[in-house]
C-alpha atoms as a PDB file:
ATOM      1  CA  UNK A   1     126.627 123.037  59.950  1.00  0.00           C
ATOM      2  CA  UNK A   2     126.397 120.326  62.705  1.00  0.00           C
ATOM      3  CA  UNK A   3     123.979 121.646  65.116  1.00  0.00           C
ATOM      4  CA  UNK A   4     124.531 118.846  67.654  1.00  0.00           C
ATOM      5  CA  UNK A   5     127.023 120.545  69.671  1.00  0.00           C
ATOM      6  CA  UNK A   6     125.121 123.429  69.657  1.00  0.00           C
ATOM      7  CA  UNK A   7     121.817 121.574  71.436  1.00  0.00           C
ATOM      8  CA  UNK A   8     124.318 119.867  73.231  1.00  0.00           C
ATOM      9  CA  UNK A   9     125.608 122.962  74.814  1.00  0.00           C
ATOM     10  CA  UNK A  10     122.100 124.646  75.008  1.00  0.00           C
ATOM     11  CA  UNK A  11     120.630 121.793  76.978  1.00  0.00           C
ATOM     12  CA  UNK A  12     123.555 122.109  79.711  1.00  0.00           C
ATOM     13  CA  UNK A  13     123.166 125.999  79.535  1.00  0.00           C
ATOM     14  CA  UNK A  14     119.230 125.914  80.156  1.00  0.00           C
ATOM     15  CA  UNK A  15     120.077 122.894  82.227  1.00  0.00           C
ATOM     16  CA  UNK A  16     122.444 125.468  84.693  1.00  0.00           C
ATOM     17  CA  UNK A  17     120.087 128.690  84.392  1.00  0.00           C
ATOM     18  CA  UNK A  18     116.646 127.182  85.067  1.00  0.00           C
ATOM     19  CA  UNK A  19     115.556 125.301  88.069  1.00  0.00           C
ATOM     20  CA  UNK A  20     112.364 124.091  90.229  1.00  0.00           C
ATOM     21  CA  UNK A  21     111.386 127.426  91.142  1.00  0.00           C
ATOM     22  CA  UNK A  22     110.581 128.784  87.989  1.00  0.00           C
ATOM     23  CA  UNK A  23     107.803 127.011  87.541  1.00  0.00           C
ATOM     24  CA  UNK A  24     104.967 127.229  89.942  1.00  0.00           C
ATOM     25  CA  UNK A  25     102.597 124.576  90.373  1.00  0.00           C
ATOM     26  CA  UNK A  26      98.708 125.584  91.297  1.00  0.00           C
ATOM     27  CA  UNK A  27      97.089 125.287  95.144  1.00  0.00           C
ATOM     28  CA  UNK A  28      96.917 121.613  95.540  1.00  0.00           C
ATOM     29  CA  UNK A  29      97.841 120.606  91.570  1.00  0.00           C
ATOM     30  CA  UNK A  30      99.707 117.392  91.340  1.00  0.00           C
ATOM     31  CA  UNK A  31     100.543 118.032  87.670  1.00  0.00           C
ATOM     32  CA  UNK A  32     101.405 121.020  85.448  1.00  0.00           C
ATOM     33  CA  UNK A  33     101.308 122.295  81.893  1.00  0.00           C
ATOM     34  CA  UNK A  34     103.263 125.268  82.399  1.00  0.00           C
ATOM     35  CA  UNK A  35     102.628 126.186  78.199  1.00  0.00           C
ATOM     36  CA  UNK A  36     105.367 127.326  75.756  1.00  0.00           C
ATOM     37  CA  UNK A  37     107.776 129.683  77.168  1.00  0.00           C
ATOM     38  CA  UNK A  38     110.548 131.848  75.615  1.00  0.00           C
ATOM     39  CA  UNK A  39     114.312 132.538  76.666  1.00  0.00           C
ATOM     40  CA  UNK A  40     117.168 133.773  74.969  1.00  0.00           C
ATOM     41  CA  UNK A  41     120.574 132.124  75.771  1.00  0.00           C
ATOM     42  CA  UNK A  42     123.923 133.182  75.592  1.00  0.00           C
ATOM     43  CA  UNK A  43     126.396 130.026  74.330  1.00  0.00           C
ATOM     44  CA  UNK A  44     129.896 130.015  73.751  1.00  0.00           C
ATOM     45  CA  UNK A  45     131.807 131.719  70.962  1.00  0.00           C
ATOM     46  CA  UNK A  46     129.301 134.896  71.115  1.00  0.00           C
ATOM     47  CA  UNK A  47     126.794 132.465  69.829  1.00  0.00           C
ATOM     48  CA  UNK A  48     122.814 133.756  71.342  1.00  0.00           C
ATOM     49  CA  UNK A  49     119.753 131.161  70.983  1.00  0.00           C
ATOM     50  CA  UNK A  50     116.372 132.347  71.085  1.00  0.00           C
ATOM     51  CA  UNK A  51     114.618 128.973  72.361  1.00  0.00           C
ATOM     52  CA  UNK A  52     110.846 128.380  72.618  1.00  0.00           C
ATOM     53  CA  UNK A  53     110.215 125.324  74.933  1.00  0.00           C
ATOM     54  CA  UNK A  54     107.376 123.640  76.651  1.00  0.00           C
ATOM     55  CA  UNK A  55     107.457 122.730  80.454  1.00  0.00           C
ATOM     56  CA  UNK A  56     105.409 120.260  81.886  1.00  0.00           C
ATOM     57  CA  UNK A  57     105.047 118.842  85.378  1.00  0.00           C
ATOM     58  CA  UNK A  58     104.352 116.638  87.720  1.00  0.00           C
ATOM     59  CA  UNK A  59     104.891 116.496  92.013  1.00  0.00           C
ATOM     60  CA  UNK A  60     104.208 113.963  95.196  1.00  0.00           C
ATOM     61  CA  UNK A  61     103.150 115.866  98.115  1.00  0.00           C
ATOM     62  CA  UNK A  62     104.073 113.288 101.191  1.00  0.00           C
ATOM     63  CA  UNK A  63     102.158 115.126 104.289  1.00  0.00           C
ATOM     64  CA  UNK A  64     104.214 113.012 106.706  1.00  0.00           C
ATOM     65  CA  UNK A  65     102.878 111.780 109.957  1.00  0.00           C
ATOM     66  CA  UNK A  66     104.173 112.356 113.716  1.00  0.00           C
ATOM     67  CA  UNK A  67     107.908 111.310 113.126  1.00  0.00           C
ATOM     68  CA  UNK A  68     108.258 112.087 109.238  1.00  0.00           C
ATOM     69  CA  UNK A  69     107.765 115.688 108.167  1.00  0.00           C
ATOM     70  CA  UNK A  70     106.202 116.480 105.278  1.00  0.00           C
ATOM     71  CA  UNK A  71     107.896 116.757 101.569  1.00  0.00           C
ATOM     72  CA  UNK A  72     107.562 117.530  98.411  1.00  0.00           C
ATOM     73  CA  UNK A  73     109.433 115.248  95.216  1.00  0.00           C
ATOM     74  CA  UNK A  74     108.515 115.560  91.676  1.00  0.00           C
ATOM     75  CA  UNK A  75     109.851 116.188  87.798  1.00  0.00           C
ATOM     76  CA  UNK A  76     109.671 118.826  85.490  1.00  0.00           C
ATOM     77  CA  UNK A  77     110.593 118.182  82.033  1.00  0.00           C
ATOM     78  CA  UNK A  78     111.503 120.661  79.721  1.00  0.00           C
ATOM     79  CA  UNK A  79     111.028 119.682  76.024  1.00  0.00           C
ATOM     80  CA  UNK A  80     113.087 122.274  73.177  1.00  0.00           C
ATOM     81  CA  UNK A  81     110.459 122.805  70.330  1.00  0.00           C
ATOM     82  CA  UNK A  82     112.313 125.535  67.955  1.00  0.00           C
ATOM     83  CA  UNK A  83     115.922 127.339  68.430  1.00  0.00           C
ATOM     84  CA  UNK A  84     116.982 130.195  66.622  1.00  0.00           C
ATOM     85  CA  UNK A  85     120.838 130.657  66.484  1.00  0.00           C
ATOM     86  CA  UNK A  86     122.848 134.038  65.766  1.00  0.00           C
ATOM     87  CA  UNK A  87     126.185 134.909  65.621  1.00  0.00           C
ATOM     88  CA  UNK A  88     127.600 138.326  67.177  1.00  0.00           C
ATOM     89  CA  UNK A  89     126.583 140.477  64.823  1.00  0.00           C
ATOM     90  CA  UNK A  90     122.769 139.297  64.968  1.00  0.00           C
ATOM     91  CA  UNK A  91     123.447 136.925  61.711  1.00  0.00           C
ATOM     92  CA  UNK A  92     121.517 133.179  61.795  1.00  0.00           C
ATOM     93  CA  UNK A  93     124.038 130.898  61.635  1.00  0.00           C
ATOM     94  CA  UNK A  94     121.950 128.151  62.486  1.00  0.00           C
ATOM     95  CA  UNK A  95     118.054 126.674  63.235  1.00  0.00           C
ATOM     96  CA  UNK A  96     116.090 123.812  64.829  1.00  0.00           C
ATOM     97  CA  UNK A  97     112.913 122.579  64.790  1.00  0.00           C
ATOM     98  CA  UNK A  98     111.525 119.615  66.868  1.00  0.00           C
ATOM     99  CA  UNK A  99     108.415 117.630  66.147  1.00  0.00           C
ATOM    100  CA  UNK A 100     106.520 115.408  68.954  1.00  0.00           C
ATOM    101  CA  UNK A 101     107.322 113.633  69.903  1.00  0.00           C
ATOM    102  CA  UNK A 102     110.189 114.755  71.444  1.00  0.00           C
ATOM    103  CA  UNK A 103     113.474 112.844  72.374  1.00  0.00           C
ATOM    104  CA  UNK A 104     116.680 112.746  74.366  1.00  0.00           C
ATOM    105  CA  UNK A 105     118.362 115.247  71.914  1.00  0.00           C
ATOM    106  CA  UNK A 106     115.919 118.670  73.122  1.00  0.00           C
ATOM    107  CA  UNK A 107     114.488 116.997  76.459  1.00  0.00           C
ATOM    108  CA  UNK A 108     115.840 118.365  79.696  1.00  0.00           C
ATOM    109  CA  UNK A 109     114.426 117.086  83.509  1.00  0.00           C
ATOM    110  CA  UNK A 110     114.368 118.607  86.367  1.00  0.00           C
ATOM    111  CA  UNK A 111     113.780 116.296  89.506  1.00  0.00           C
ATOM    112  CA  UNK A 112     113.006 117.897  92.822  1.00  0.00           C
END
């Protein structure tokens, strides 16, 4: 089986359902390793993914002055490390492992 299509839609699906504001960066951190989380997905076709992913981070803090007020700018990226896939009736149909490092094909950014 050609799992491509299936990262493919994955990415766009994590992509949709996670944003900035689940992850929280520290009092005053610039940069984040927010660890290896867990989420199961549903996909298309009754497909479910149970992903394991690590999220790190990074963000500018830009205090501003008298006519600029301040902001906030930064990236979180998102790399896949394993993906379990099942059918409907709970049946693998398909799996994926990443090694580091990681590339295009399981990497997902968020910029804020």
């Amino acid at each position: 089986m050609d799992i491509r299509p299936l990262l493919k839609e994955l990415k766009e699906t994590l992509s949709g359902e996670l944003d900035v504001y689940d992850f929280e960066f520290g009092f005053g951190e610039l940069t984040a390793d927010f660890g290896d989380l867990y989420r199961e997905v549903e996909l298309s076709d009754n497909i479910t993914a149970n992903v394991d992913f690590k999220a790190e981070g990074y963000r500018h803090i830009d205090r501003g002055d008298y006519y600029t007020p301040p902001s906030e700018s930064g990236e979180i990226t998102i790399y896949i490390k394993h993906v379990d896939f099942y059918d409907i009736d709970g049946e693998p149909i398909a799996e994926y492992n990443a090694e580091w490092p990681y590339g295009k094909e399981n990497t997902i950014t968020i910029n804020f």
